[in-house]
N, C-alpha and C. Protein backbone atom coordinates (compact mmCIF):
# COMPACT_ATOMS: atom_id res chain seq x y z
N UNK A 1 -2.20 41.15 29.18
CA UNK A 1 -1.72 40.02 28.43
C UNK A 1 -2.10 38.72 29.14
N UNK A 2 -2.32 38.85 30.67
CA UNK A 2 -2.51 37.27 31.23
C UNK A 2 -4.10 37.24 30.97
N UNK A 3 -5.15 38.02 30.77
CA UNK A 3 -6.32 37.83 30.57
C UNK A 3 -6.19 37.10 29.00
N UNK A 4 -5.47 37.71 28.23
CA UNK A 4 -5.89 37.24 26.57
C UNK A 4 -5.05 35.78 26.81
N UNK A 5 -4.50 35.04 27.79
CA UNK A 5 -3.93 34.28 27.34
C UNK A 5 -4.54 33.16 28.15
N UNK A 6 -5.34 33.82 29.44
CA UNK A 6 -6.40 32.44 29.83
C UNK A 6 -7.64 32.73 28.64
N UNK A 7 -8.10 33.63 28.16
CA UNK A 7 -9.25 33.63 27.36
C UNK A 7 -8.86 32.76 26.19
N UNK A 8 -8.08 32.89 25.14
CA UNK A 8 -7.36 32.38 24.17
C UNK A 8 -6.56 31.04 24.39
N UNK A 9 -6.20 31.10 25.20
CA UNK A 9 -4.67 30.10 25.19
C UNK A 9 -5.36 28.91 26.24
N UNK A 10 -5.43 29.21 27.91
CA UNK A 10 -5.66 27.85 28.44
C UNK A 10 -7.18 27.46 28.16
N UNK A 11 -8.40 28.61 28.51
CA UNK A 11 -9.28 28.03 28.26
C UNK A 11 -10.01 26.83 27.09
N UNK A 12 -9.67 27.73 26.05
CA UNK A 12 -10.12 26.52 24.91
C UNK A 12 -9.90 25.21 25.32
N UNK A 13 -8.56 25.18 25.71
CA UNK A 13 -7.76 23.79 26.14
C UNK A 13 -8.20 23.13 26.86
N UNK A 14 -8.67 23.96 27.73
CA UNK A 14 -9.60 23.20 29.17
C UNK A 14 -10.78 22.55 28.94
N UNK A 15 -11.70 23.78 27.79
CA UNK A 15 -12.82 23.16 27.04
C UNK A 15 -13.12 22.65 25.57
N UNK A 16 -11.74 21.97 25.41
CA UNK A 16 -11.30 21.62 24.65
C UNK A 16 -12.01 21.96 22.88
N UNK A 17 -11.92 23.09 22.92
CA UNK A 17 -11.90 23.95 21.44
C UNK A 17 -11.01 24.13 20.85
N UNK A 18 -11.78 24.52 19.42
CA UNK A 18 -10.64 25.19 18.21
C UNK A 18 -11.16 26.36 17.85
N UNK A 19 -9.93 26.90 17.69
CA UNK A 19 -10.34 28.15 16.70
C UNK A 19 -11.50 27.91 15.51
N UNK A 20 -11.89 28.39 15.08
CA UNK A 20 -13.10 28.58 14.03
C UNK A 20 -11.57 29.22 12.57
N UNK A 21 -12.17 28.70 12.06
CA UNK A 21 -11.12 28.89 10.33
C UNK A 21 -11.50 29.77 10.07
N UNK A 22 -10.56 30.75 9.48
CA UNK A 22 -11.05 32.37 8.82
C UNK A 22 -11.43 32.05 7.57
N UNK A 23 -12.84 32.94 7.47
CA UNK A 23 -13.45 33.00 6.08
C UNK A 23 -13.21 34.18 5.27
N UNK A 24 -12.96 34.33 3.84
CA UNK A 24 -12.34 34.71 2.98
C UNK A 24 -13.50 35.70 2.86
N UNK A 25 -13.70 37.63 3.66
CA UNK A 25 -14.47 38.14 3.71
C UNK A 25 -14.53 38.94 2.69
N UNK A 26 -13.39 39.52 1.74
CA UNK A 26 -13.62 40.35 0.94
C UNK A 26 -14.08 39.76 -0.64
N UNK A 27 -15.19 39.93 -1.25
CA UNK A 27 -15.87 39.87 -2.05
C UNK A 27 -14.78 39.82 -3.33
N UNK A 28 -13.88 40.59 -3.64
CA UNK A 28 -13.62 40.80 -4.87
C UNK A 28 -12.19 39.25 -4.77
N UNK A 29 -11.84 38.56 -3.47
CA UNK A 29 -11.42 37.43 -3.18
C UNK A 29 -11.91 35.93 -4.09
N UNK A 30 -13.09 36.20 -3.49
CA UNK A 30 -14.10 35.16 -3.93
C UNK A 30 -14.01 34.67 -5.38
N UNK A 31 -13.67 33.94 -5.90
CA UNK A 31 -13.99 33.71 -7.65
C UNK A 31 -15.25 32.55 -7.69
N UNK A 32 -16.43 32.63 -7.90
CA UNK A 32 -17.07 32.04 -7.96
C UNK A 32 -17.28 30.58 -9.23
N UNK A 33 -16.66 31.07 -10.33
CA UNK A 33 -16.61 30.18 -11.26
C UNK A 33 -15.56 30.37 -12.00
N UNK A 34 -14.89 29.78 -12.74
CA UNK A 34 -13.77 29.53 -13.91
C UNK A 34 -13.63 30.78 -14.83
N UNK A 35 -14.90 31.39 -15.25
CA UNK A 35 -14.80 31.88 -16.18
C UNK A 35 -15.11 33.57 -15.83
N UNK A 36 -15.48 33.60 -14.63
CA UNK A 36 -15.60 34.80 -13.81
C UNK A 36 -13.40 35.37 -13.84
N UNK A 37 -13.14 34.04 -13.34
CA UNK A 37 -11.70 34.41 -13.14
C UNK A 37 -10.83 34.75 -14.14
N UNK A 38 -10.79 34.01 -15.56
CA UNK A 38 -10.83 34.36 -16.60
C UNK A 38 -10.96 35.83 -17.23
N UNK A 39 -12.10 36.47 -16.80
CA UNK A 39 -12.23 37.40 -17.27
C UNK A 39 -11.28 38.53 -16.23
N UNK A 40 -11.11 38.23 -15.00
CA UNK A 40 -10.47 39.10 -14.57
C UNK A 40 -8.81 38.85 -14.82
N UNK A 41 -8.39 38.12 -15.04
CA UNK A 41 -7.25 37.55 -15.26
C UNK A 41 -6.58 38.77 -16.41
N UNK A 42 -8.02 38.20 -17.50
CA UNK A 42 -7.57 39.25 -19.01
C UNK A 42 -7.51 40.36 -19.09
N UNK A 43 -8.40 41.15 -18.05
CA UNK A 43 -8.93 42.64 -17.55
C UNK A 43 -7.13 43.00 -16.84
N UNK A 44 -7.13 42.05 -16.05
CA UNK A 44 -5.31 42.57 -15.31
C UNK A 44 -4.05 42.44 -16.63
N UNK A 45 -4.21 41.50 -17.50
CA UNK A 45 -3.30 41.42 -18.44
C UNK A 45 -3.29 42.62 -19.39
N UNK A 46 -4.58 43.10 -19.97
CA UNK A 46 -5.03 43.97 -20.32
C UNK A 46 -4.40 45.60 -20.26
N UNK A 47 -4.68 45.46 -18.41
CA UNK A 47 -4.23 47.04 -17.84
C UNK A 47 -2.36 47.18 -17.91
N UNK A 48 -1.93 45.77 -16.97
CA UNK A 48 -0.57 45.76 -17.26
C UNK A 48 -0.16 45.88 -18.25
N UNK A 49 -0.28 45.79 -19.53
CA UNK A 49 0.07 45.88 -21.24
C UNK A 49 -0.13 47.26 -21.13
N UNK A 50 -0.98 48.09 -20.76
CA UNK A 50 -0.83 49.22 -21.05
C UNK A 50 -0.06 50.18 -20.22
N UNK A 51 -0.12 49.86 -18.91
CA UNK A 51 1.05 50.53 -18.19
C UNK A 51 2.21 50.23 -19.06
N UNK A 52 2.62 49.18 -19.80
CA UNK A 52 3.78 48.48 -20.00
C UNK A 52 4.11 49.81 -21.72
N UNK A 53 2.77 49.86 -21.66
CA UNK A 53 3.30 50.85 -23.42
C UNK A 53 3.84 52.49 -22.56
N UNK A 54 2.94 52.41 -21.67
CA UNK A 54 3.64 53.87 -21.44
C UNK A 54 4.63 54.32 -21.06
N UNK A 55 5.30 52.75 -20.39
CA UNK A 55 6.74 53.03 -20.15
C UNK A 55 7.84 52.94 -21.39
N UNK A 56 7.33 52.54 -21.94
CA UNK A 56 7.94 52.03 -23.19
C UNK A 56 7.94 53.82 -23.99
N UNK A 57 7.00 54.13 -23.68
CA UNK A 57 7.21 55.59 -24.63
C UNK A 57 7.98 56.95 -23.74
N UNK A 58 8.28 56.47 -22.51
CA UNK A 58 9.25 57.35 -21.92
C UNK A 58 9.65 57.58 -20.73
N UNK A 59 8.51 56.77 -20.33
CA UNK A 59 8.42 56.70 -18.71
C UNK A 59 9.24 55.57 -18.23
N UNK A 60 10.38 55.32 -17.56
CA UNK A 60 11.62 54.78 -17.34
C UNK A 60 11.30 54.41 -15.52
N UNK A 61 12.20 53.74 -14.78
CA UNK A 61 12.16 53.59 -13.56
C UNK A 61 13.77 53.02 -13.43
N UNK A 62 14.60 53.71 -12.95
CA UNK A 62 15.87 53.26 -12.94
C UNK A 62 16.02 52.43 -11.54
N UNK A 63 17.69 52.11 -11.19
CA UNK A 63 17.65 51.13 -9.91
C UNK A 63 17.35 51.32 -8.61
N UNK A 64 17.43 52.94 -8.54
CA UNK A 64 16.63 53.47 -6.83
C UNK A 64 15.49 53.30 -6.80
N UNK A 65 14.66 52.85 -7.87
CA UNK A 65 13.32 53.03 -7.76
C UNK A 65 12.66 54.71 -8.11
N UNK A 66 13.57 55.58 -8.50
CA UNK A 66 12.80 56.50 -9.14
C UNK A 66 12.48 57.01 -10.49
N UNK A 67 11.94 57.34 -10.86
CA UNK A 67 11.23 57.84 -12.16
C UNK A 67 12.23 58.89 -12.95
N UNK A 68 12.81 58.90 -13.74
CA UNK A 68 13.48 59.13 -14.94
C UNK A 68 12.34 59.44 -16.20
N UNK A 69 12.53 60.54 -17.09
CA UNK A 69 12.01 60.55 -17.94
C UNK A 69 12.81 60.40 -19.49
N UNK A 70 12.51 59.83 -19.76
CA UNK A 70 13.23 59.65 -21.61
C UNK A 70 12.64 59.74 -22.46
N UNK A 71 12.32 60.88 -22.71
CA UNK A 71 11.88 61.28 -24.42
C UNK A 71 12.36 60.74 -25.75
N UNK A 72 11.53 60.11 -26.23
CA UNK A 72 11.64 59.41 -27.14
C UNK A 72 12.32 60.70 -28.44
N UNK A 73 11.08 61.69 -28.29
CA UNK A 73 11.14 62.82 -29.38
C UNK A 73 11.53 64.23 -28.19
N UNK A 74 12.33 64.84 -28.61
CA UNK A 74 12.65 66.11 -27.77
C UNK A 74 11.15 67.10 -28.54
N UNK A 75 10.06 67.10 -28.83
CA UNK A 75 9.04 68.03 -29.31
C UNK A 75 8.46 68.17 -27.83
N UNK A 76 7.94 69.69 -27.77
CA UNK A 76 7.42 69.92 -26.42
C UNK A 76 6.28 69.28 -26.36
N UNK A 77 5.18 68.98 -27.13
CA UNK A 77 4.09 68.07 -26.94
C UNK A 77 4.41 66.76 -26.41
N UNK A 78 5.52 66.36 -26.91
CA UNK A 78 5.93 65.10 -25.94
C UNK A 78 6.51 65.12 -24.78
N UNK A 79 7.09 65.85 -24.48
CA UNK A 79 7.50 66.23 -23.49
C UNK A 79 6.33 66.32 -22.23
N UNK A 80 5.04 67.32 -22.53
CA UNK A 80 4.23 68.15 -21.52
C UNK A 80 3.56 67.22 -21.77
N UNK A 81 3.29 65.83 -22.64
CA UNK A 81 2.28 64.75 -22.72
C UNK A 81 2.83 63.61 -21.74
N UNK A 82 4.22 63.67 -21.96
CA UNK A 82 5.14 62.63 -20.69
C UNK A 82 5.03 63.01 -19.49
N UNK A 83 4.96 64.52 -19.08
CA UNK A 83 5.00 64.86 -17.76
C UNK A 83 3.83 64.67 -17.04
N UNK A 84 2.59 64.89 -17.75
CA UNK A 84 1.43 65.07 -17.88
C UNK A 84 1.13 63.16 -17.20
N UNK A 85 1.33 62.22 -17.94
CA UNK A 85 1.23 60.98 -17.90
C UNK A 85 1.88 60.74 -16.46
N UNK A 86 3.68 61.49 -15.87
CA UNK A 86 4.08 61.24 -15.08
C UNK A 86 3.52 61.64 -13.73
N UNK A 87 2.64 62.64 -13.63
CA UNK A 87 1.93 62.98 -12.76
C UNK A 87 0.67 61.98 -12.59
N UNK A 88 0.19 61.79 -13.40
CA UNK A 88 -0.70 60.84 -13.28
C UNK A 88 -0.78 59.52 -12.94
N UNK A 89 0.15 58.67 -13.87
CA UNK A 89 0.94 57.72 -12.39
C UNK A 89 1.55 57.80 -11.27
N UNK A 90 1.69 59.51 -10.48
CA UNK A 90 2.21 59.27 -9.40
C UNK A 90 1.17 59.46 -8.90
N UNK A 91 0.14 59.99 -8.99
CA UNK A 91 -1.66 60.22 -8.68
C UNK A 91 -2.15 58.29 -8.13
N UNK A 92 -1.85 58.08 -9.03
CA UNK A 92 -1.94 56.82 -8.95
C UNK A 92 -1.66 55.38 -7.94
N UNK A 93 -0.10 56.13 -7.96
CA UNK A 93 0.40 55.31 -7.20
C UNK A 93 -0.17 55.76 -5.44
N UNK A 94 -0.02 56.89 -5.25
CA UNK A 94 -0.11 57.92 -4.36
C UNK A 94 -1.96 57.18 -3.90
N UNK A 95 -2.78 57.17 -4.49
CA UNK A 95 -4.04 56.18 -4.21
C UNK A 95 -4.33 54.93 -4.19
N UNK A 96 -3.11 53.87 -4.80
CA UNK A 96 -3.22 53.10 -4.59
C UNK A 96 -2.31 52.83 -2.98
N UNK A 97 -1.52 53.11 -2.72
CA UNK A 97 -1.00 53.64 -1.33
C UNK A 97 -2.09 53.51 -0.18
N UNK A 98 -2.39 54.67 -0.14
CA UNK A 98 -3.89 55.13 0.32
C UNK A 98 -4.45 53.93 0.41
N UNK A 99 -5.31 52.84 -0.34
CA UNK A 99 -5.82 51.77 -0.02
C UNK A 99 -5.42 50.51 0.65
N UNK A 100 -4.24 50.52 0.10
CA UNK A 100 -3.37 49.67 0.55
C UNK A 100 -3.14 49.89 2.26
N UNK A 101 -3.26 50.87 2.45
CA UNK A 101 -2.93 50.66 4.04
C UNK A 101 -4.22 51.13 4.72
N UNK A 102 -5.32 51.16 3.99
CA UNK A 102 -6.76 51.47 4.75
C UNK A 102 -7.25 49.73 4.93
N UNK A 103 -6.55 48.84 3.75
CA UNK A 103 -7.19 47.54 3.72
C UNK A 103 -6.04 46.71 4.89
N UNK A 104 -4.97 47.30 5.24
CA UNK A 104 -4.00 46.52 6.12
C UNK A 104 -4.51 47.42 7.68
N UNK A 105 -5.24 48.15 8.12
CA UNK A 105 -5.82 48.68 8.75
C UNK A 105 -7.21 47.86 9.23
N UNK A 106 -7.71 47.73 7.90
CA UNK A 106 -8.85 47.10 8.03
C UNK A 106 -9.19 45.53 8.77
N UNK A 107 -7.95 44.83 8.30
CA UNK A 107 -7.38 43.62 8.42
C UNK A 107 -6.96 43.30 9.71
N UNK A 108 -6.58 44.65 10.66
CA UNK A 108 -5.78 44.71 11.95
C UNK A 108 -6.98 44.75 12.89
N UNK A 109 -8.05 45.31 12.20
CA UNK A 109 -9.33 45.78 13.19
C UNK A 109 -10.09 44.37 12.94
N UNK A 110 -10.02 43.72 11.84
CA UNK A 110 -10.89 42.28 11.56
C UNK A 110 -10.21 41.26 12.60
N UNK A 111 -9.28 41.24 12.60
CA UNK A 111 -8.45 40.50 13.38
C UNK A 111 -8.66 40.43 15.05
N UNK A 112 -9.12 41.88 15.52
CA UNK A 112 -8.82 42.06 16.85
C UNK A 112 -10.61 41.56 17.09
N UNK A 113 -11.28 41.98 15.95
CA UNK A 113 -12.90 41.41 16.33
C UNK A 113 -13.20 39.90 16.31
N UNK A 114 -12.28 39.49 15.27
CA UNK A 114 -12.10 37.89 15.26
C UNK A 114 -11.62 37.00 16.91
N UNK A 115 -10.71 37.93 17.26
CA UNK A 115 -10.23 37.71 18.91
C UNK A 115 -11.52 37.72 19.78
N UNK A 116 -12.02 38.94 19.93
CA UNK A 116 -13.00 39.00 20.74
C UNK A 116 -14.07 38.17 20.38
N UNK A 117 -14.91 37.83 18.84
CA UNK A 117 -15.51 36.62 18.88
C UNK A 117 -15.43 35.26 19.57
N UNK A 118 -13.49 34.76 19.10
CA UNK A 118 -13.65 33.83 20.01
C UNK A 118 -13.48 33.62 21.57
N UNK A 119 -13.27 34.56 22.22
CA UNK A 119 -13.50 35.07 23.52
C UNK A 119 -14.72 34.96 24.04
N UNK A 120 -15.18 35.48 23.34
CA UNK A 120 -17.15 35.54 23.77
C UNK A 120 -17.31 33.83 23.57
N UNK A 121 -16.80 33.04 22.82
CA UNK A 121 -17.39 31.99 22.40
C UNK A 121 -16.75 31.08 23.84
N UNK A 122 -15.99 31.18 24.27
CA UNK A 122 -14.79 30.87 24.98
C UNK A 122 -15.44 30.43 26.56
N UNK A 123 -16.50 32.05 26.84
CA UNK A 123 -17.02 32.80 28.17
C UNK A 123 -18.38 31.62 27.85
N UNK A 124 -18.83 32.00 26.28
CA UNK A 124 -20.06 31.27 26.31
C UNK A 124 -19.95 29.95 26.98
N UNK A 125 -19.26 28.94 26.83
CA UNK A 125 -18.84 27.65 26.55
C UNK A 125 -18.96 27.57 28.05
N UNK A 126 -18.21 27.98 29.05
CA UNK A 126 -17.92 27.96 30.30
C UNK A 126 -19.18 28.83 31.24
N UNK A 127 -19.75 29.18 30.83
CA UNK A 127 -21.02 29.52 31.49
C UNK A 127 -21.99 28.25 31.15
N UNK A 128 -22.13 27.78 29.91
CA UNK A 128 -23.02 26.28 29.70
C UNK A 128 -22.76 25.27 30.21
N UNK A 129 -21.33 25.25 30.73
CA UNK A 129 -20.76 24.04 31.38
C UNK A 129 -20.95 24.17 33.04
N UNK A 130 -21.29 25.64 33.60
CA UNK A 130 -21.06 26.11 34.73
C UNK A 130 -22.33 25.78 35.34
N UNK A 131 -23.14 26.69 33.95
CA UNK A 131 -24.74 26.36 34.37
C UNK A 131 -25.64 25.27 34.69
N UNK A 132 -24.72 24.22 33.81
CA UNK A 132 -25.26 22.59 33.10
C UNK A 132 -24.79 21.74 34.51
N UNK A 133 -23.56 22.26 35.01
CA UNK A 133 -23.39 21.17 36.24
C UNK A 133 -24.38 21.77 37.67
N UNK A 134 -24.21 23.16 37.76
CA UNK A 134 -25.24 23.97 38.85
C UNK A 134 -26.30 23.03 38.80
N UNK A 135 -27.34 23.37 37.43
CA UNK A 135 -27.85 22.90 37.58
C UNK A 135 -28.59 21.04 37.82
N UNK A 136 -27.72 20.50 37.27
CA UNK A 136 -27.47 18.57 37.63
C UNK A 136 -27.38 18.72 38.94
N UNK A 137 -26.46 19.37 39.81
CA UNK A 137 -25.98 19.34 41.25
C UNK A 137 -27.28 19.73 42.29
N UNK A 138 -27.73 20.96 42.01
CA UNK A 138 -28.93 21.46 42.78
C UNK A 138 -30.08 20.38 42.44
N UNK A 139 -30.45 19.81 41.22
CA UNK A 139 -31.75 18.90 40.96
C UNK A 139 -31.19 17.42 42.32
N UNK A 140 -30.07 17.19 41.71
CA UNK A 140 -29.59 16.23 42.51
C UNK A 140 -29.78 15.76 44.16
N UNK A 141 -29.66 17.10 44.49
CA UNK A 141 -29.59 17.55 46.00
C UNK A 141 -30.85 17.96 46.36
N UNK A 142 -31.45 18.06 45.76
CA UNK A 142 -33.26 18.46 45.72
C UNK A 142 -34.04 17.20 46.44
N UNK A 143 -33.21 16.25 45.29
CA UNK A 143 -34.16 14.82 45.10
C UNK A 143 -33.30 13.93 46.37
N UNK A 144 -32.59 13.98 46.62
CA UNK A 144 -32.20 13.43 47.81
C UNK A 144 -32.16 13.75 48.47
N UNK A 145 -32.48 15.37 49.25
CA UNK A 145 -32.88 15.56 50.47
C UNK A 145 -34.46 15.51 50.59
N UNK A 146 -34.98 15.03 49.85
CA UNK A 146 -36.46 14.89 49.91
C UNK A 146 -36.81 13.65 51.32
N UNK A 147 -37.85 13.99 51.76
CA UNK A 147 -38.00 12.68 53.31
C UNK A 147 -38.78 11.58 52.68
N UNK A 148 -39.66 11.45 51.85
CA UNK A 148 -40.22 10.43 51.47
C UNK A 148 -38.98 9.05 50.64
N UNK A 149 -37.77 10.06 50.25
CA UNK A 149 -36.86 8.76 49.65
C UNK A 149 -35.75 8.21 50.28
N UNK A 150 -36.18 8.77 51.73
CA UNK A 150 -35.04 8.53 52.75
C UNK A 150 -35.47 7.08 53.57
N UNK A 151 -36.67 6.68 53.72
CA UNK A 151 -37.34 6.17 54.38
C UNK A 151 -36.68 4.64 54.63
């Protein structure tokens, strides 16, 4: 922890940096134009309306948060067509899960590379400053121990 906090914390300060602003890496983020967004907007209104009918035909969610079924019609086709549906949104949910914590995973590993970028940038900075005075100091000392400018 005392290394990440001279790398991160005093150095910058010393060489008086900033962080670099995080750029918005995932693609499907990005809306490039008005009407790009638009269309996805309607595409989400779209899907939600239809989740929204299937609950409506039996598929229920009471206050624990679990799944209840209510048959509209007691006929076994509705029935094995509701259960059928209920498996399938838990398929669902059950993969959207799954992504959801591969992309908060993903996010934890972007993060720790984002660290080490500016670390490297940090090391860079202080080697150019290290190198830049070395070298001023040695030219310096070159030219004035020379005998012809002593004279």
């Amino acid at each position: 922890m005392q290394i990440r906090s001279v790398f991160l914390g005093w150095l910058p300060r010393l060489l008086l940096m900033k962080r670099p602003k995080p750029k918005l890496q995932r693609k499907g983020l990005l809306v490039n134009s008005k009407k790009e967004f638009e269309l996805k907007e309607r595409s989400s209104k779209s899907l939600l309306a239809n989740v929204l009918d299937i609950d409506e035909a039996g598929f229920r969610q009471n206050d624990a948060g679990t799944s209840n079924f209510v048959p509209p019609e007691e006929t076994p086709a509705t029935v094995r067509g509701c259960f059928a549906t209920q498996r399938e949104l838990s398929a669902i949910l059950r993969e959207l899960r799954y992504i959801t914590s591969r992309m908060k995973r993903e996010d934890k590993v972007n993060d720790i590379i984002a660290e080490w970028k500016y670390a490297a940038m940090v090391v860079d900075r202080m080697c150019l400053i290290l190198f830049t005075a070395f070298t001023v100091l040695s030219t310096c000392i070159c030219l004035f121990s020379a005998p012809h400018l002593i004279a």
